[in-house]
PDB file of N, CA and C in Angstrom:
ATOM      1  N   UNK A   1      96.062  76.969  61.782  1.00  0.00           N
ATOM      2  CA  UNK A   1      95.336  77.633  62.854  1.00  0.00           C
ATOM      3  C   UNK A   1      95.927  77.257  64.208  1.00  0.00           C
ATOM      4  N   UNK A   2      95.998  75.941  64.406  1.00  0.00           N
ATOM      5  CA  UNK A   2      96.623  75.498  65.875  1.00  0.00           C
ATOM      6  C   UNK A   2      98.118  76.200  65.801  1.00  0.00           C
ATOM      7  N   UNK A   3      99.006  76.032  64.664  1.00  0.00           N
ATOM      8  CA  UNK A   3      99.857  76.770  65.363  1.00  0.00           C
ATOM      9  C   UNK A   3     100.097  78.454  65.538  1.00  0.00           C
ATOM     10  N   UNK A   4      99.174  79.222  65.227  1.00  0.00           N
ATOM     11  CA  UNK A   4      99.097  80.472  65.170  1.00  0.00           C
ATOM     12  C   UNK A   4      98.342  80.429  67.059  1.00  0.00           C
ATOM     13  N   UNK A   5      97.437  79.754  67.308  1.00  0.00           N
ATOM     14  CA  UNK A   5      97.419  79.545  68.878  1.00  0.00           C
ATOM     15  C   UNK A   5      98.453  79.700  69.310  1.00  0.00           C
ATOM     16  N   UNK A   6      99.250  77.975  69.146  1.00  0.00           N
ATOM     17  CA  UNK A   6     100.394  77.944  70.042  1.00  0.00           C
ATOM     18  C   UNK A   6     101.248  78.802  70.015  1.00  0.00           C
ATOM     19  N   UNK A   7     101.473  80.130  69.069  1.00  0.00           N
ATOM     20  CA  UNK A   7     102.272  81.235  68.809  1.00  0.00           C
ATOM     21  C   UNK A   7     101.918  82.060  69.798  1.00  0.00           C
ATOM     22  N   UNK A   8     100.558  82.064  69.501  1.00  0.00           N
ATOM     23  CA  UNK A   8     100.043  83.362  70.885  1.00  0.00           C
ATOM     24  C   UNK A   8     100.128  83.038  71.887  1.00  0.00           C
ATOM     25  N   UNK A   9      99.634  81.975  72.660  1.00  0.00           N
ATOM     26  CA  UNK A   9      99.806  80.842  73.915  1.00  0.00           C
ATOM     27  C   UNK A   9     101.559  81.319  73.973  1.00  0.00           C
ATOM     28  N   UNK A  10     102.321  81.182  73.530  1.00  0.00           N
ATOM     29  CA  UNK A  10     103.923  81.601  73.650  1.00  0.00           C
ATOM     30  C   UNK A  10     104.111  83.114  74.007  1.00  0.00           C
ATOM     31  N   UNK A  11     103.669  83.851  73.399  1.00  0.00           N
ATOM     32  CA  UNK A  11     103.808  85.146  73.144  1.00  0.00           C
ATOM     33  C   UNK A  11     103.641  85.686  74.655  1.00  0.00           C
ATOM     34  N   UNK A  12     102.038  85.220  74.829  1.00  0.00           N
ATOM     35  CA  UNK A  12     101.494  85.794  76.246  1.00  0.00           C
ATOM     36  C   UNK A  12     102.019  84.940  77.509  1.00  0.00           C
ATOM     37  N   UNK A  13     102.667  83.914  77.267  1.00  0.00           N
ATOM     38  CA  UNK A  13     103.427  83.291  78.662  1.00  0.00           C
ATOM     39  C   UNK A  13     104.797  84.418  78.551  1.00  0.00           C
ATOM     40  N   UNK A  14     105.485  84.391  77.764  1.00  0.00           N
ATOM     41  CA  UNK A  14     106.335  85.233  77.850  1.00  0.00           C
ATOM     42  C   UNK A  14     106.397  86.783  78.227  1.00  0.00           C
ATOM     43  N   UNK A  15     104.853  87.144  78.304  1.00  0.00           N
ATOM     44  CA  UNK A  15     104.846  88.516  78.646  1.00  0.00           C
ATOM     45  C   UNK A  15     104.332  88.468  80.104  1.00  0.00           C
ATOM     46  N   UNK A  16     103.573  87.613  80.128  1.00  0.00           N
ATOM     47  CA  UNK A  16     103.428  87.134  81.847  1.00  0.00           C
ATOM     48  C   UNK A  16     104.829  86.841  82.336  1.00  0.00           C
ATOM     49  N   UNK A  17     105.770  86.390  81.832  1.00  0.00           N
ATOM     50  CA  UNK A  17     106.418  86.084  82.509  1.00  0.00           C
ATOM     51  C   UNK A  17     107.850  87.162  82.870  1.00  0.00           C
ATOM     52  N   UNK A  18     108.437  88.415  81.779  1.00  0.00           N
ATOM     53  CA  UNK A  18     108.494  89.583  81.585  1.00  0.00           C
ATOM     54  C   UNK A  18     107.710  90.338  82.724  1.00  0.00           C
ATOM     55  N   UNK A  19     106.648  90.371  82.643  1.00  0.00           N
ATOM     56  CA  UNK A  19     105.680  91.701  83.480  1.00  0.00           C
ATOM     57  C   UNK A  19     106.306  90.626  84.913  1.00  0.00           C
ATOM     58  N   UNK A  20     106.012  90.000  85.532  1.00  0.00           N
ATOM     59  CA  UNK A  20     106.395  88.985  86.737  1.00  0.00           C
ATOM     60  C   UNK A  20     107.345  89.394  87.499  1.00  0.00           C
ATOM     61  N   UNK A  21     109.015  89.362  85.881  1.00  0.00           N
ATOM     62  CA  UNK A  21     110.190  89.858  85.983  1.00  0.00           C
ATOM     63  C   UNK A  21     110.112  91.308  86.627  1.00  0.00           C
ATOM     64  N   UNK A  22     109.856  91.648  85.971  1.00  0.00           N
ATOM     65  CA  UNK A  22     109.422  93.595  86.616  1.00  0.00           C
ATOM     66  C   UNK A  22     108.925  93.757  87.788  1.00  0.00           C
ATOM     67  N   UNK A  23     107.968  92.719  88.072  1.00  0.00           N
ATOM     68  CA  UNK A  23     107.083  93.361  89.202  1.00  0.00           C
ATOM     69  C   UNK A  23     108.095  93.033  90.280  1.00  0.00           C
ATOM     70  N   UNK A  24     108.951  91.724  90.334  1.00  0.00           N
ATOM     71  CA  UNK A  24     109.752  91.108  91.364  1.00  0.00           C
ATOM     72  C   UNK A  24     110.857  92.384  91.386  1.00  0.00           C
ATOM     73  N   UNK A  25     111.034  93.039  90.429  1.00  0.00           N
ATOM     74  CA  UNK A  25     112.437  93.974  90.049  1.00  0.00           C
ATOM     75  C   UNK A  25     112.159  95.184  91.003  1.00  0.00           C
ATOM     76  N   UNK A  26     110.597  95.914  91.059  1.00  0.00           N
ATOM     77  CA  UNK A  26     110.336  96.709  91.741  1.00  0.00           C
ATOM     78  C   UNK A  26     109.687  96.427  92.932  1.00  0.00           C
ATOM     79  N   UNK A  27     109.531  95.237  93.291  1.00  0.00           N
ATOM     80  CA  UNK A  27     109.319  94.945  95.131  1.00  0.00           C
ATOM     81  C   UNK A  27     110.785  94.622  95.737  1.00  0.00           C
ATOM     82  N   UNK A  28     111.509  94.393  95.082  1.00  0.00           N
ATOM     83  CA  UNK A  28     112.895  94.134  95.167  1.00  0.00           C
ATOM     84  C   UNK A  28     113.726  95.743  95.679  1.00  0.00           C
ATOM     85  N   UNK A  29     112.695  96.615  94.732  1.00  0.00           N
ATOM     86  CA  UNK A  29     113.936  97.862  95.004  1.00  0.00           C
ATOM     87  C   UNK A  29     112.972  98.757  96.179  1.00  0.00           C
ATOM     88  N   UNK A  30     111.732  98.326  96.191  1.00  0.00           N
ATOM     89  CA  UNK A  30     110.748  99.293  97.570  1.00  0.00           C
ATOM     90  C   UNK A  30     111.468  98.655  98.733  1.00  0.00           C
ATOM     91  N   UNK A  31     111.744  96.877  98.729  1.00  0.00           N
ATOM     92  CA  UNK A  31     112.035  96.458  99.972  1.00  0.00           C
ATOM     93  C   UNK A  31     113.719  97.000 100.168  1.00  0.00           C
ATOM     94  N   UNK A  32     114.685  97.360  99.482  1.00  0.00           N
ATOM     95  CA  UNK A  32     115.982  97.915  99.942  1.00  0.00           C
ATOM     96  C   UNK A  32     115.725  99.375 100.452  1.00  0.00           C
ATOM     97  N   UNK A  33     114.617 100.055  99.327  1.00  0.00           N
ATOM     98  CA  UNK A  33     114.285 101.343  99.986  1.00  0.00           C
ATOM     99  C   UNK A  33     113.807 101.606 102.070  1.00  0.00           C
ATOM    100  N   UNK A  34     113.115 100.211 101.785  1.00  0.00           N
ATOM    101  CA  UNK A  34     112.861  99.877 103.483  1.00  0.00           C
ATOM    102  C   UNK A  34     113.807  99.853 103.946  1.00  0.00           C
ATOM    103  N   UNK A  35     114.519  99.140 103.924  1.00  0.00           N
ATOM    104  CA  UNK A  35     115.914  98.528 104.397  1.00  0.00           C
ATOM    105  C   UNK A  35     116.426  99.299 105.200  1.00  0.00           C
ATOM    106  N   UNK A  36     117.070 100.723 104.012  1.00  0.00           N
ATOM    107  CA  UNK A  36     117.358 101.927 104.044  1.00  0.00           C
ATOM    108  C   UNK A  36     116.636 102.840 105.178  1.00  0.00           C
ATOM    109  N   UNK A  37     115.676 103.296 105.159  1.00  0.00           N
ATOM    110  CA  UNK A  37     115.251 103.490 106.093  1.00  0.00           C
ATOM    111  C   UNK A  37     114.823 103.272 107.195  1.00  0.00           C
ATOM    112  N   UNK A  38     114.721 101.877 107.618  1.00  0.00           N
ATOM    113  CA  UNK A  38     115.049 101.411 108.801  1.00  0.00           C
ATOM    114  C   UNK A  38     116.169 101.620 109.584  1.00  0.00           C
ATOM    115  N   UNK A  39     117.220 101.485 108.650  1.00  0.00           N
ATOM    116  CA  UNK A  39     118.204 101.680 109.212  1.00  0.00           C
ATOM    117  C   UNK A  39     118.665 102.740 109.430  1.00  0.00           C
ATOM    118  N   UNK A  40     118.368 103.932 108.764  1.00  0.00           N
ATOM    119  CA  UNK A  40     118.530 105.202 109.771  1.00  0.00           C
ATOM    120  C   UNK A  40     117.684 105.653 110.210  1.00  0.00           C
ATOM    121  N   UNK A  41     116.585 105.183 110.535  1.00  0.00           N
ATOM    122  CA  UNK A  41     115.793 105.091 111.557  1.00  0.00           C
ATOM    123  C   UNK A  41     116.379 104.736 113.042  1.00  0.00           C
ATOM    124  N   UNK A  42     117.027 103.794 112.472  1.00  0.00           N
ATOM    125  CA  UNK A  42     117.651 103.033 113.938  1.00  0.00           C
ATOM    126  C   UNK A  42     118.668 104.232 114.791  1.00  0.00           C
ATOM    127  N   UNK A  43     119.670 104.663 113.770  1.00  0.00           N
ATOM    128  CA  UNK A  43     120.518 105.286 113.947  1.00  0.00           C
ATOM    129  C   UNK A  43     120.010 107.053 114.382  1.00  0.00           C
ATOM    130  N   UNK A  44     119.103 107.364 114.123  1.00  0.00           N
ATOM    131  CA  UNK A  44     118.548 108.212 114.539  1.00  0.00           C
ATOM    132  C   UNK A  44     118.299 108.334 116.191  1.00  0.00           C
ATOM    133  N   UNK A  45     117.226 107.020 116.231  1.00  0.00           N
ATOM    134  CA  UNK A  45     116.500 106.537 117.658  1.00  0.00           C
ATOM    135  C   UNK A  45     117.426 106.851 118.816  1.00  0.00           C
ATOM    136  N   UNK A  46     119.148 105.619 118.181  1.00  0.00           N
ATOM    137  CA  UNK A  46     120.379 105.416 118.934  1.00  0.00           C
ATOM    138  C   UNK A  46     120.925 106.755 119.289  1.00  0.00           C
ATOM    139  N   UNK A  47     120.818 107.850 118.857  1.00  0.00           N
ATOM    140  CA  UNK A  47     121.534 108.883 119.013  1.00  0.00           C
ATOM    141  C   UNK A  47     121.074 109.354 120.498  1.00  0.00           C
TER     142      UNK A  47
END
């Protein structure tokens, strides 16, 4: 029984830690999307 826990206790750190991976993957790609548009933002303004 305890180790069928510690199996699941494994299972679900690893998917916390997976889903985590992802979430960092897609604030990662909104903040270049910013980036991006800031910067021709800028270049716009400058004109």
């Amino acid at each position: 029984m305890n180790d069928n826990f510690n199996s699941s206790k494994i299972k679900n750190y690893d998917n916390t830690l997976n889903n985590e991976e992802s979430e960092y993957k897609k604030l990662l790609t909104v903040l270049k999307e910013i980036r991006e548009t800031i910067a021709l933002l800028e270049k716009t303004i400058s004109r």
